[in-house]
C-alpha atoms as a PDB file:
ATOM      1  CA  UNK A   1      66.651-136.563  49.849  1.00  0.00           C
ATOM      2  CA  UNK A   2      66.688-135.048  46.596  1.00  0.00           C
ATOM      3  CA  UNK A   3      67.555-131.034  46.270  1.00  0.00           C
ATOM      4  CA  UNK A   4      63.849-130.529  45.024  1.00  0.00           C
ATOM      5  CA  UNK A   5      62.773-131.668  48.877  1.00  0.00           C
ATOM      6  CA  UNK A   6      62.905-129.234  51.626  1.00  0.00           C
ATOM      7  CA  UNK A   7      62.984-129.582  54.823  1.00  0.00           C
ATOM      8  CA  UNK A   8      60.463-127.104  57.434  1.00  0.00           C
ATOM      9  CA  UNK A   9      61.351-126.828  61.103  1.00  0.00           C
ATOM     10  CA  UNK A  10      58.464-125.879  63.624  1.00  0.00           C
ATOM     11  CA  UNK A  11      59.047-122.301  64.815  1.00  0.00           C
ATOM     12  CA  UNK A  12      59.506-123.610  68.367  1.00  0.00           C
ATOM     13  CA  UNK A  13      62.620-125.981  67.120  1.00  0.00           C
ATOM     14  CA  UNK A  14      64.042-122.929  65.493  1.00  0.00           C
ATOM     15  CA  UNK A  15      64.048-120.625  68.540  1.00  0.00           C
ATOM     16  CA  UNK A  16      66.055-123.396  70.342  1.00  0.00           C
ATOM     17  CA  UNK A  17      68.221-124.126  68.076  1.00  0.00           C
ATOM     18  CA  UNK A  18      69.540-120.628  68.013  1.00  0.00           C
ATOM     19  CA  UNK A  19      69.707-120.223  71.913  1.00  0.00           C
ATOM     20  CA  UNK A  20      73.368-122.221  71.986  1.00  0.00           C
ATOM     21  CA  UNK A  21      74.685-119.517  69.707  1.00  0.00           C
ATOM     22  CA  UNK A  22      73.028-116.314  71.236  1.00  0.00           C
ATOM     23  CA  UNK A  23      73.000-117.291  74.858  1.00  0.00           C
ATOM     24  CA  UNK A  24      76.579-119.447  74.700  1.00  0.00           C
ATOM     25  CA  UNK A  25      78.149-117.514  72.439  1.00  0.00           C
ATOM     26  CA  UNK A  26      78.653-120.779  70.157  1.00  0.00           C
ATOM     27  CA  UNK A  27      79.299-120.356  66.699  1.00  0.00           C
ATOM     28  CA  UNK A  28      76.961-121.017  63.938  1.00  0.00           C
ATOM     29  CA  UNK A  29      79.420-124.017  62.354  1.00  0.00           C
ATOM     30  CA  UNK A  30      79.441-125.952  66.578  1.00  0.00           C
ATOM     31  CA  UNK A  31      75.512-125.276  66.853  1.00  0.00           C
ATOM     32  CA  UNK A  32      74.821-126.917  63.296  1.00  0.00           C
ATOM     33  CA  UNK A  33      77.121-129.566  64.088  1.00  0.00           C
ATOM     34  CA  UNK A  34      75.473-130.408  67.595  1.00  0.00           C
ATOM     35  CA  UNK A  35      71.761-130.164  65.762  1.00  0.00           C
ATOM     36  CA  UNK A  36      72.305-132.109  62.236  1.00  0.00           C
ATOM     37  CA  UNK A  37      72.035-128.408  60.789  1.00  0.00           C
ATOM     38  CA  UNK A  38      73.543-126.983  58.242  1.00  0.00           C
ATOM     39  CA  UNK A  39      75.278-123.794  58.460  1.00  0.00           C
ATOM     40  CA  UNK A  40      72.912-121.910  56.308  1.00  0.00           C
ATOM     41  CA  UNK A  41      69.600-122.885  57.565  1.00  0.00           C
ATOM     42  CA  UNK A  42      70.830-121.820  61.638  1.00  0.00           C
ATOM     43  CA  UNK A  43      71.866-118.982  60.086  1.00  0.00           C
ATOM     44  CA  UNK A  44      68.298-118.144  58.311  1.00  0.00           C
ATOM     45  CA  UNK A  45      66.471-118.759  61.740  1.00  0.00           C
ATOM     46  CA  UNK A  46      69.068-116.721  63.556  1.00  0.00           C
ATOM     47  CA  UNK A  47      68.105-113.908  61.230  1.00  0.00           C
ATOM     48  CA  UNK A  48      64.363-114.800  61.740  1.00  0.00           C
ATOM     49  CA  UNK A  49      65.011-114.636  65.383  1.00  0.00           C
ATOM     50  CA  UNK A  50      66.493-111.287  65.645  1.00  0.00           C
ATOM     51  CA  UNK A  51      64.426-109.467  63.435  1.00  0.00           C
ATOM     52  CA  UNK A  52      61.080-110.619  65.383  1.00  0.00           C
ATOM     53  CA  UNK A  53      63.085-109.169  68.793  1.00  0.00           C
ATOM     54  CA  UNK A  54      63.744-106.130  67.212  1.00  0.00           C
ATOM     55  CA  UNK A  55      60.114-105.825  65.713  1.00  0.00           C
ATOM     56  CA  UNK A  56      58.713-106.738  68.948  1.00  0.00           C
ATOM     57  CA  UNK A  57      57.779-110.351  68.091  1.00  0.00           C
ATOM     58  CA  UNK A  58      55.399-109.416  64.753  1.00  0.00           C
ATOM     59  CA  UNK A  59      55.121-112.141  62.231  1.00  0.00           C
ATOM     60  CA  UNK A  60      55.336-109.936  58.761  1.00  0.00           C
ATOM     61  CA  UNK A  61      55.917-106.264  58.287  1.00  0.00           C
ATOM     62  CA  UNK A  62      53.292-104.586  55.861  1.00  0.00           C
ATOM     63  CA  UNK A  63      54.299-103.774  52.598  1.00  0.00           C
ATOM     64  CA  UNK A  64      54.289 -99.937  52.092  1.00  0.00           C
ATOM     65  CA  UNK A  65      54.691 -98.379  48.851  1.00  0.00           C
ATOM     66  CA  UNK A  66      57.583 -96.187  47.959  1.00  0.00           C
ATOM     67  CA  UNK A  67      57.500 -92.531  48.907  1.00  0.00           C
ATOM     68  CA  UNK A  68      56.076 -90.034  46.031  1.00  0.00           C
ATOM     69  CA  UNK A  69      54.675 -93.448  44.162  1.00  0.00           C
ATOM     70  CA  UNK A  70      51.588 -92.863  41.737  1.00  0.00           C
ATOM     71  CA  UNK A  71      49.726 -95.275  44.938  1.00  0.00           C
ATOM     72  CA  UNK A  72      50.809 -92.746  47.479  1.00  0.00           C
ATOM     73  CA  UNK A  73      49.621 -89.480  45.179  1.00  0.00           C
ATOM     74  CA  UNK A  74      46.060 -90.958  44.451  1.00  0.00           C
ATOM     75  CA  UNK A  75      46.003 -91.752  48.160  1.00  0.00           C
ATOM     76  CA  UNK A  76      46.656 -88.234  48.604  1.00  0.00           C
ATOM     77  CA  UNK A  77      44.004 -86.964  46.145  1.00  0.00           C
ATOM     78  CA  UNK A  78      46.951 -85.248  44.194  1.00  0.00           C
ATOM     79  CA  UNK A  79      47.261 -85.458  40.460  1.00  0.00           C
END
C-alpha cells in the first residue's frame, strides 16, 4: 500500500477494537498487535470513543463562534 492510500474502519470495528484496552486494561501497543493495528490509529478511535461517552454518544459538536466575535455582536444587534 502506498502512504497516499488510507485505510477506513467501520465504526462498529472501531468500538471493538478498543474494548481489550478499556475493559482489560490492555495497552494500546498488545491491542494493535492482537488486531494488525498500528499504535496510532487504536489510539485515534480510543479518542473517538471517549469523547462520544462523554458527549453522550453525538456524532459532531457545532461549531460556535468565539465569545465577543463581530458574528456574535451582529447576532446581538450591537454595533
Amino acid at each position: 500500500m502506498s502512504k497516499s492510500e488510507k485505510l477506513t474502519y467501520m465504526k462498529e470495528f472501531r468500538t471493538e477494537a478498543v474494548k481489550p484496552v478499556l475493559e482489560q486494561g490492555m495497552s494500546l501497543e498488545e491491542a494493535g498487535v492482537s488486531l494488525a493495528l498500528p499504535k496510532g490509529t487504536l489510539a485515534n478511535s480510543l479518542g473517538r470513543s471517549q469523547t462520544r461517552r462523554r458527549r453522550g454518544s453525538s456524532p459532531r459538536r457545532q461549531k460556535r463562534g468565539r465569545a465577543g466575535s463581530r458574528s456574535d455582536a451582529a447576532a446581538q444587534g450591537v454595533s
